[in-house]
C-alpha atoms as a PDB file:
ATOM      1  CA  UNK A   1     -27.644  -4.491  -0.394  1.00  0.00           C
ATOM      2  CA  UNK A   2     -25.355  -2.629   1.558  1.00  0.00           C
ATOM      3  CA  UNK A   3     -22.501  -4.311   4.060  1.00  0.00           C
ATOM      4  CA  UNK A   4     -24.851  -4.154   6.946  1.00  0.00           C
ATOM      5  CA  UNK A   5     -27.915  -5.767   5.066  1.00  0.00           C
ATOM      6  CA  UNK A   6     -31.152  -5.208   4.016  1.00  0.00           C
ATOM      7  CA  UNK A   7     -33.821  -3.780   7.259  1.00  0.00           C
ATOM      8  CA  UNK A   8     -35.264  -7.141   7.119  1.00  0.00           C
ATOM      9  CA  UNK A   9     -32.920  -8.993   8.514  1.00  0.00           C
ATOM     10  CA  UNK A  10     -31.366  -5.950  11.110  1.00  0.00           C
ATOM     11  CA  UNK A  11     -32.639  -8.165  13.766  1.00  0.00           C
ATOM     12  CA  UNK A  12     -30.059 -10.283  13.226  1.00  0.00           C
ATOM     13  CA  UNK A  13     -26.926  -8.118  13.925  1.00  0.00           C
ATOM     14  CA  UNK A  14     -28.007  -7.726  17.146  1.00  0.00           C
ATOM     15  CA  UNK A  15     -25.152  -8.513  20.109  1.00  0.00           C
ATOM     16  CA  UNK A  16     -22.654  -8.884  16.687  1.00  0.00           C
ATOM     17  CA  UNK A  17     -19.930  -6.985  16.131  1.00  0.00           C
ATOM     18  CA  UNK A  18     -20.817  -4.278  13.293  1.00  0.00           C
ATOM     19  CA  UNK A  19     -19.239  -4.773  10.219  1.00  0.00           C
ATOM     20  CA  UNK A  20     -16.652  -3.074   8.704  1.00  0.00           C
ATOM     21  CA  UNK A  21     -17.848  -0.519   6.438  1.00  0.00           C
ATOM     22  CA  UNK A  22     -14.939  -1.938   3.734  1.00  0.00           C
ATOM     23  CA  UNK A  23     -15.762  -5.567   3.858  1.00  0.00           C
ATOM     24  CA  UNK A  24     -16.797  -7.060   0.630  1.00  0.00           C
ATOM     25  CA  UNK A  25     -20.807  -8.173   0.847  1.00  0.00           C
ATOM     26  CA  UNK A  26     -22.625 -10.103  -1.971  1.00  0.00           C
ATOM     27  CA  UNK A  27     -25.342 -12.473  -1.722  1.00  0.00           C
ATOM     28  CA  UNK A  28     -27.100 -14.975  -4.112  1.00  0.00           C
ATOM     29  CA  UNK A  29     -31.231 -16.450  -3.652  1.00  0.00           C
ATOM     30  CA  UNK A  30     -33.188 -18.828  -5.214  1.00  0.00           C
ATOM     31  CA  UNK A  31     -36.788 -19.013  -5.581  1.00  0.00           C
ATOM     32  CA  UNK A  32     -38.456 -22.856  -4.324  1.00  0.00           C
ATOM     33  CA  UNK A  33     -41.595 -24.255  -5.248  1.00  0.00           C
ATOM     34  CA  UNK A  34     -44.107 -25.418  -2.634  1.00  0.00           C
ATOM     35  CA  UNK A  35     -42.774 -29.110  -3.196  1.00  0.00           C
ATOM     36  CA  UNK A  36     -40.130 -31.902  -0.764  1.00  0.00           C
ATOM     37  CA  UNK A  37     -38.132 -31.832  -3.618  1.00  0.00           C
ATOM     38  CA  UNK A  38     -37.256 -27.997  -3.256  1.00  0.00           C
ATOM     39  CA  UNK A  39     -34.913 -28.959  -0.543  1.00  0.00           C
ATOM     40  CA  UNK A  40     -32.601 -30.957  -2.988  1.00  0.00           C
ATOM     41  CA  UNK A  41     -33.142 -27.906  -4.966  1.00  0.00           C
ATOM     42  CA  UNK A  42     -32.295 -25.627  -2.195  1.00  0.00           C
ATOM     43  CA  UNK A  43     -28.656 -28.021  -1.124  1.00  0.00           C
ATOM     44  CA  UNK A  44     -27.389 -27.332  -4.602  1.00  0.00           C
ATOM     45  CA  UNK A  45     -27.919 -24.250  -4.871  1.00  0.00           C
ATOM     46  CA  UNK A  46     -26.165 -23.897  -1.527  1.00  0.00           C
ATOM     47  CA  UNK A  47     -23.128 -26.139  -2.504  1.00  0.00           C
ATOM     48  CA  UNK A  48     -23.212 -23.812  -6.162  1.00  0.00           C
ATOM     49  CA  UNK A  49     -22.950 -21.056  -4.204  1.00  0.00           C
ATOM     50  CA  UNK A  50     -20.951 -21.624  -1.476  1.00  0.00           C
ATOM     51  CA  UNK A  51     -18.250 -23.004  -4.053  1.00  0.00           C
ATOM     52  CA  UNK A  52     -18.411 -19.747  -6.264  1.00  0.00           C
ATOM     53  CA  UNK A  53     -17.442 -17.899  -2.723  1.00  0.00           C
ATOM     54  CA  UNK A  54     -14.808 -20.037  -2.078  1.00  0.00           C
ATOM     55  CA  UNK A  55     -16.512 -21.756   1.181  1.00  0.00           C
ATOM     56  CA  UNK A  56     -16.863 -25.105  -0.313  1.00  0.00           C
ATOM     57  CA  UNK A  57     -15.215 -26.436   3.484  1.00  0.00           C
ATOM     58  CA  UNK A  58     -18.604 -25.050   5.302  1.00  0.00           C
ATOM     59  CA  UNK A  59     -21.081 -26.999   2.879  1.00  0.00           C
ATOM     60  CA  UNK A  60     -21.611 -30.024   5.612  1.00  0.00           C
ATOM     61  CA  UNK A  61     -23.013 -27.803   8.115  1.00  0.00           C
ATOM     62  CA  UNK A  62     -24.640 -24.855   6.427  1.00  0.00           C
ATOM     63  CA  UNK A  63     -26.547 -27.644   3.979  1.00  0.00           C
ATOM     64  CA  UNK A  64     -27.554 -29.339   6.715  1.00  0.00           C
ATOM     65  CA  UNK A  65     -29.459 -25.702   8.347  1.00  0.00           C
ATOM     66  CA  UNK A  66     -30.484 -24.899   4.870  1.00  0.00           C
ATOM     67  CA  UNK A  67     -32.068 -28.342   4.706  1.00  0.00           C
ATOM     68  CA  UNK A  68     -33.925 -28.002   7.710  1.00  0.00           C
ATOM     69  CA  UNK A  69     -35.178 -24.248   7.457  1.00  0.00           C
ATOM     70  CA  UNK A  70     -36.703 -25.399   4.183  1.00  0.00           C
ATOM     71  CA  UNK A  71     -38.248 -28.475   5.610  1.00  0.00           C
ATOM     72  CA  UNK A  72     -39.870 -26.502   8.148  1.00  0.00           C
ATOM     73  CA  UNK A  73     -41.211 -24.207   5.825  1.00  0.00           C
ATOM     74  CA  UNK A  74     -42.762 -26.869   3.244  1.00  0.00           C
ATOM     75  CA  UNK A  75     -44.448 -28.762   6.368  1.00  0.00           C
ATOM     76  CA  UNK A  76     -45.451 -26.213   7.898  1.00  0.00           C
ATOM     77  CA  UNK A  77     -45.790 -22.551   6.524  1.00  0.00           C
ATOM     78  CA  UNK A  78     -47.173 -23.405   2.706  1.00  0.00           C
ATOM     79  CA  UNK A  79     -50.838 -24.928   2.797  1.00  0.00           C
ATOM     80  CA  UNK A  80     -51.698 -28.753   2.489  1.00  0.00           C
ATOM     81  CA  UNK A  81     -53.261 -27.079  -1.210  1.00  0.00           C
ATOM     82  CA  UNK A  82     -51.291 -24.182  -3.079  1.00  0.00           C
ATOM     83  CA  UNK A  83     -53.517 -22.178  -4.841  1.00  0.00           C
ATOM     84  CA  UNK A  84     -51.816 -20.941  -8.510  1.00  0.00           C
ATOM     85  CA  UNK A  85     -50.341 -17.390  -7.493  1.00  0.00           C
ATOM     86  CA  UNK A  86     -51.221 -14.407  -8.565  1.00  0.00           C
ATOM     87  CA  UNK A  87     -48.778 -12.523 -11.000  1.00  0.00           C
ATOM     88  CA  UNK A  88     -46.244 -10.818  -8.639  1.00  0.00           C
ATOM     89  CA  UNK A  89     -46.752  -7.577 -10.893  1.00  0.00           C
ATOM     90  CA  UNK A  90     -48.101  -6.408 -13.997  1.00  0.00           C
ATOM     91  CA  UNK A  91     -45.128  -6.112 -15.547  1.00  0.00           C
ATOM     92  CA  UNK A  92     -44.191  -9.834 -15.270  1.00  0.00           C
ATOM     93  CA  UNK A  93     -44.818 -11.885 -18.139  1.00  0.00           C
ATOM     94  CA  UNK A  94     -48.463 -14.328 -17.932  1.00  0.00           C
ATOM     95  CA  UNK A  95     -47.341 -17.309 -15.805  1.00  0.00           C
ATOM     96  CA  UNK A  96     -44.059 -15.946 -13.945  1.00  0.00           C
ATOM     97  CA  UNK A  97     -44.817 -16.059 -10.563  1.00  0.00           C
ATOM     98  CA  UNK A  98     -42.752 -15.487  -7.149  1.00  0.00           C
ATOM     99  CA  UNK A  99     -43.138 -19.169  -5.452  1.00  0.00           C
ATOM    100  CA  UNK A 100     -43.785 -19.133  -1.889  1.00  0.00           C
ATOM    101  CA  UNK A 101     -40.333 -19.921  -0.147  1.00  0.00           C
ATOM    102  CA  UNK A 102     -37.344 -18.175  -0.914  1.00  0.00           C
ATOM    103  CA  UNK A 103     -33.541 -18.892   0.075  1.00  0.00           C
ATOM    104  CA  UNK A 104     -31.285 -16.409   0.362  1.00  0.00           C
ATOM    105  CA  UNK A 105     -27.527 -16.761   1.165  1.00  0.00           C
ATOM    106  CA  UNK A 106     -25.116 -13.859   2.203  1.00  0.00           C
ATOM    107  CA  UNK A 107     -21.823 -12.881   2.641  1.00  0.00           C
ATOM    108  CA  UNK A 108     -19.492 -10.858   4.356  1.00  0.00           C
ATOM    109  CA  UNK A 109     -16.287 -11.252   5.090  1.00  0.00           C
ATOM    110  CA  UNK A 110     -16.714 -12.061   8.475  1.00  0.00           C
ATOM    111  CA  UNK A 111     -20.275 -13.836   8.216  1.00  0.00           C
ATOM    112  CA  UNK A 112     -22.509 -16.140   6.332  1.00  0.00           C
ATOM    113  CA  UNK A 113     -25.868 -15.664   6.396  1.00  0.00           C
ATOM    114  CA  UNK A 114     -28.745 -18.596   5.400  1.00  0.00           C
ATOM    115  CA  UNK A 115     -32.525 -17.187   5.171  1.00  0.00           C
ATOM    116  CA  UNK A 116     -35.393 -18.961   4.329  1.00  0.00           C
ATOM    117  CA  UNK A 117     -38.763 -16.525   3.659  1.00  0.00           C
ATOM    118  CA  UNK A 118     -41.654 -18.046   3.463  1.00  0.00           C
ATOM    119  CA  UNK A 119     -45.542 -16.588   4.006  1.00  0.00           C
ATOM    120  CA  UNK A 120     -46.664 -17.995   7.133  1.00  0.00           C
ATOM    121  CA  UNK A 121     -47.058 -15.532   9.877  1.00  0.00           C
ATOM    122  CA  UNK A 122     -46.244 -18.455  12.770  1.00  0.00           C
ATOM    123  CA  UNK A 123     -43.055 -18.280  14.044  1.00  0.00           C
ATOM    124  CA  UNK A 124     -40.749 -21.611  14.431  1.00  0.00           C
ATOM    125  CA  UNK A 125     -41.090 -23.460  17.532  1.00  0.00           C
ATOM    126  CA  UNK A 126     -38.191 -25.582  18.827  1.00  0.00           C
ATOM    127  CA  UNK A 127     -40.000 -29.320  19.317  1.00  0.00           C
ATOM    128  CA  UNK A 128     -40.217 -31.729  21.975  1.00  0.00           C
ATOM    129  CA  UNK A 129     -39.019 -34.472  20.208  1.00  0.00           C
ATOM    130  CA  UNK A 130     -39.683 -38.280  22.278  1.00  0.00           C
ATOM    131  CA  UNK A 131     -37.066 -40.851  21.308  1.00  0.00           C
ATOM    132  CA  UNK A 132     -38.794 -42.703  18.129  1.00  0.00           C
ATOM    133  CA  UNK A 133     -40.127 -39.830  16.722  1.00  0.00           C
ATOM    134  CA  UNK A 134     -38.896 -38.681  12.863  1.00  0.00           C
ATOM    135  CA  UNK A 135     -40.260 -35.557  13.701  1.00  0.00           C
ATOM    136  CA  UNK A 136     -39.366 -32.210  16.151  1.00  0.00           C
ATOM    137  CA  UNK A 137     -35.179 -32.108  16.206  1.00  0.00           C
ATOM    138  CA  UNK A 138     -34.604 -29.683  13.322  1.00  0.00           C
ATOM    139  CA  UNK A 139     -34.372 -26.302  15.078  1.00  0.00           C
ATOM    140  CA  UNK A 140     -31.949 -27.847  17.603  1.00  0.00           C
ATOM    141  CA  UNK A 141     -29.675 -29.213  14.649  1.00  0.00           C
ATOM    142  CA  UNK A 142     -30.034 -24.839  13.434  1.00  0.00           C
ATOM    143  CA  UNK A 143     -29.128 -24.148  16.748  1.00  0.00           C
ATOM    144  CA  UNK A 144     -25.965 -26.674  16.987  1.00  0.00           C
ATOM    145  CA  UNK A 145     -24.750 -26.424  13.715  1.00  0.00           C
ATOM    146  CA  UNK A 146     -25.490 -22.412  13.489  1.00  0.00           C
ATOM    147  CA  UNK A 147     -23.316 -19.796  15.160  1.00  0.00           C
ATOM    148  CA  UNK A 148     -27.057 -18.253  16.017  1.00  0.00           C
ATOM    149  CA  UNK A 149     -30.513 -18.597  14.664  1.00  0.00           C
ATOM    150  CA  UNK A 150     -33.825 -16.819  14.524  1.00  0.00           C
ATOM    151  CA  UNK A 151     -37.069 -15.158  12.737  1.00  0.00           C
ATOM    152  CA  UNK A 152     -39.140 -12.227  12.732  1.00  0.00           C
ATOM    153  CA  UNK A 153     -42.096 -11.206  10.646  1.00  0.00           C
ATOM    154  CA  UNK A 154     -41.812  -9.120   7.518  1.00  0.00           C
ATOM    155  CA  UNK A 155     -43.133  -5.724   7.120  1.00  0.00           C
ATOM    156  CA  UNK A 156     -44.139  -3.472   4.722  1.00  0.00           C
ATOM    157  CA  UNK A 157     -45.115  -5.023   1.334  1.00  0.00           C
ATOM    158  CA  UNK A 158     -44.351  -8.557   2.084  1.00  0.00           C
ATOM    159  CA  UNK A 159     -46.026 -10.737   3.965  1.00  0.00           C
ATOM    160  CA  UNK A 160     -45.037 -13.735   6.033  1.00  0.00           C
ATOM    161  CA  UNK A 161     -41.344 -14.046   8.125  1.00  0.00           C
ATOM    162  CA  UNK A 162     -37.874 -15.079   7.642  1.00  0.00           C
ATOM    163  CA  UNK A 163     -35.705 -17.268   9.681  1.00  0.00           C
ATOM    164  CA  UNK A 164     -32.494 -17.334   9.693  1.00  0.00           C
ATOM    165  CA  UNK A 165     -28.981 -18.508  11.002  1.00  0.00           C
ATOM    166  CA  UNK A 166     -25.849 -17.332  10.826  1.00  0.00           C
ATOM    167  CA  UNK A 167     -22.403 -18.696  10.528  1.00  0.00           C
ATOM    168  CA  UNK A 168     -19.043 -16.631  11.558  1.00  0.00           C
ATOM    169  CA  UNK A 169     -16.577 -17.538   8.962  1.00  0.00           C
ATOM    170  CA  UNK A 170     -12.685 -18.340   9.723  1.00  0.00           C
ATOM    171  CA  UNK A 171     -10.986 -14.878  10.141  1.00  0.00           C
ATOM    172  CA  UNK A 172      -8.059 -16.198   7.993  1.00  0.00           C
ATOM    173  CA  UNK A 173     -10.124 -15.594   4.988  1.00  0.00           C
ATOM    174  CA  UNK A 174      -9.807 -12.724   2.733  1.00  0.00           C
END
């Protein structure tokens, strides 16, 4: 992927700053099964990660969106019943599969990126939330904890969307 990011998520850079054509990029993204327990899954991988970049002081808030973007995709974007996926290719080995939410983390020197792709078509809606419920706040803890959020549908070969949020990092750091 190249400093600016993959087409997929160009949306996103939209009413940024562009990015320095020398600052270091690299990114990390972990496959999660269509299961609750994918978003403990989804926090470590987030605190491995964000340790390995030397962001270890951003964990609180960016686990906290990363929790919630994959919440909302388990409830809502992967069917009460997963059917067993189809091989993602030929070439794959019988019973390697691509699960059906993805997490992808990115870096620049400037930015952090959290994206969560999933298959559903829908796009997020921000809740209405009444006092008691347990339900319809996450999106507003993306947008208060997120330097700015959104989604879009995928095109081309894959199917479904991607939301994401993004975090400006410190500009004290290398």
């Amino acid at each position: 992927m190249g400093t600016e990011g993959s087409t997929v998520l160009s949306p996103l850079w939209r009413g940024l700053p562009t990015i320095d054509s020398s600052a270091a990029s690299t990114s990390a993204s972990c496959s999660l099964p269509p299961h609750f327990e994918a978003v403990g899954s989804a926090r470590r991988f987030t605190r491995t990660t964000l340790d390995r970049w030397d962001l270890v002081g951003l964990f609180d808030e960016v686990a906290l969106v990363v929790s919630e973007l994959v919440t909302n995709s388990m409830r809502y974007a992967i069917p009460a019943a997963v059917p067993v996926p189809a091989p993602v290719s030929a070439d794959r080995a019988l019973g390697e599969y691509e699960a059906p939410v993805r997490l992808h983390l990115m870096r620049w020197t400037s930015r952090l990126v959290c994206a969560v792709r999933d298959p559903s078509e829908r796009g997020p809606v921000v809740g209405e939330a009444a006092a008691g419920d347990e339900c319809g706040r996450g999106l507003y803890l993306v947008e208060s904890f997120s330097d700015a959020w959104g989604w879009h549908p995928l095109a081309g070969a894959l199917h479904g969307k991607v939301v994401w949020a993004l975090f400006r990092l410190p500009r004290d750091r290398d």
